[in-house]
Protein backbone atom coordinates (compact mmCIF):
# COMPACT_ATOMS: atom_id res chain seq x y z
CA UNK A 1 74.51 110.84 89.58
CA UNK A 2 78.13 110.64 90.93
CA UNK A 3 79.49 107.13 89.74
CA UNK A 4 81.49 105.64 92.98
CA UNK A 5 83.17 103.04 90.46
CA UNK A 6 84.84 100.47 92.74
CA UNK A 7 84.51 102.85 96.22
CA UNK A 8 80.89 101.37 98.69
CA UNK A 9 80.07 98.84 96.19
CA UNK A 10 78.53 95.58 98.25
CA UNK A 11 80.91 93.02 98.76
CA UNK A 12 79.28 89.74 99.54
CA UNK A 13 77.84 86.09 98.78
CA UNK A 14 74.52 83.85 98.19
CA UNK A 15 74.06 80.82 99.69
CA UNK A 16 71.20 77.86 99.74
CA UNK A 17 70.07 79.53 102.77
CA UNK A 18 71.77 82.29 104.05
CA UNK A 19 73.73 85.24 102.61
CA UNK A 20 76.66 88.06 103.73
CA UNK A 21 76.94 91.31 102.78
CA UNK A 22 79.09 94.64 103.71
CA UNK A 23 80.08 97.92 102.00
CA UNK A 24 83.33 97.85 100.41
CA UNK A 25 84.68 100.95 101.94
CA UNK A 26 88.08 99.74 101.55
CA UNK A 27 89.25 97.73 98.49
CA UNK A 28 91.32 97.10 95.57
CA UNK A 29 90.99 96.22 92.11
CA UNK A 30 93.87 94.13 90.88
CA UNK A 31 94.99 93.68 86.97
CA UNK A 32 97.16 90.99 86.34
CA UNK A 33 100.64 92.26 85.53
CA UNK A 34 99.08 95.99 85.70
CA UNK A 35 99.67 97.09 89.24
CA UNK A 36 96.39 97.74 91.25
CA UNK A 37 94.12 101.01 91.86
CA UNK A 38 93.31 101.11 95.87
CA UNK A 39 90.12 102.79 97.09
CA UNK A 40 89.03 104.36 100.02
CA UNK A 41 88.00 107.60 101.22
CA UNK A 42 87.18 110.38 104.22
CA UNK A 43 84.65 112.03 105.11
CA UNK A 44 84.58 115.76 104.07
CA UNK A 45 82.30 118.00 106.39
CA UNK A 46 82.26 121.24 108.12
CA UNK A 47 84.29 121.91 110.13
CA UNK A 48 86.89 119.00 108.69
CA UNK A 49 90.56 119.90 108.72
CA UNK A 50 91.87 118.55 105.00
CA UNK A 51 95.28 117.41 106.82
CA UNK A 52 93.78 115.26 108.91
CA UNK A 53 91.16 113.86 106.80
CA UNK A 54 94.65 112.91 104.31
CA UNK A 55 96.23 111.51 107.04
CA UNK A 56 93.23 109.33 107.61
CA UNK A 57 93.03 108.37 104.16
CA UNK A 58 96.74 107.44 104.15
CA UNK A 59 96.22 105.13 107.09
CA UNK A 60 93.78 103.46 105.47
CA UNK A 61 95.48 102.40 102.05
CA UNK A 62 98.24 101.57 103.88
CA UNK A 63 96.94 98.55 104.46
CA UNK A 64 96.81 97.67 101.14
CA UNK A 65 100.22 98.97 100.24
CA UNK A 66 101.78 97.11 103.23
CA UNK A 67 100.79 93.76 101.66
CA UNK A 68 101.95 94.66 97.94
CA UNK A 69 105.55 94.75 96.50
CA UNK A 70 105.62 97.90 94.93
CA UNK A 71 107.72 98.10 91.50
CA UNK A 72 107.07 101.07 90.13
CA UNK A 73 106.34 104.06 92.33
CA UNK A 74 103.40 104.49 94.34
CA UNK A 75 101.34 107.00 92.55
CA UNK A 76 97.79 108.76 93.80
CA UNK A 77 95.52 108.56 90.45
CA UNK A 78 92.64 111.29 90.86
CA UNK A 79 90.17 112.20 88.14
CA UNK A 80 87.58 109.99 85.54
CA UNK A 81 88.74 106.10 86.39
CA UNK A 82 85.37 104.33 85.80
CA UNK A 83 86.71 102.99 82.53
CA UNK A 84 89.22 100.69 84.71
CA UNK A 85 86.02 99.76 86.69
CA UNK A 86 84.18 98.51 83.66
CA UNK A 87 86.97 95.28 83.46
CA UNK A 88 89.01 97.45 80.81
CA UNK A 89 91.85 97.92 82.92
């Protein structure tokens, strides 16, 4: 099973009588005084050009990065992060 960590998790609330969901396919998981790991993603299928689809994926963490003060550089973390997504980050 491929473990999405923080990327299409539900995103939502319960109420008495009524309740909201939607898939987080754009989000951000924030540690106090640790900087913040952004997620989002493309769609890779035939036929996809891999410029475009980075291009795409830039656009859409830009809206993340647009609202935060960066003080360190901005840095693209690939690989095994599901330890940050347990709450050990």
């Amino acid at each position: 099973m491929f473990d999405r960590g923080m990327y299409a998790g539900p995103v939502g609330w319960f109420g008495g009588e009524e309740s909201e969901f939607a898939v987080g396919i754009r989000s951000a998981l924030v540690g106090k005084g640790r900087g913040a790991l952004i997620y989002a993603g493309t769609g890779i299928v035939k036929g996809s050009n891999s410029s475009s689809e980075w291009d795409e994926l830039e656009l859409k963490t830009s809206q993340f990065t647009k609202l935060m003060k960066p003080e360190a550089p901005v840095l693209a973390i690939s690989g095994d992060n599901r330890k940050m997504d347990r709450g050990d980050w």
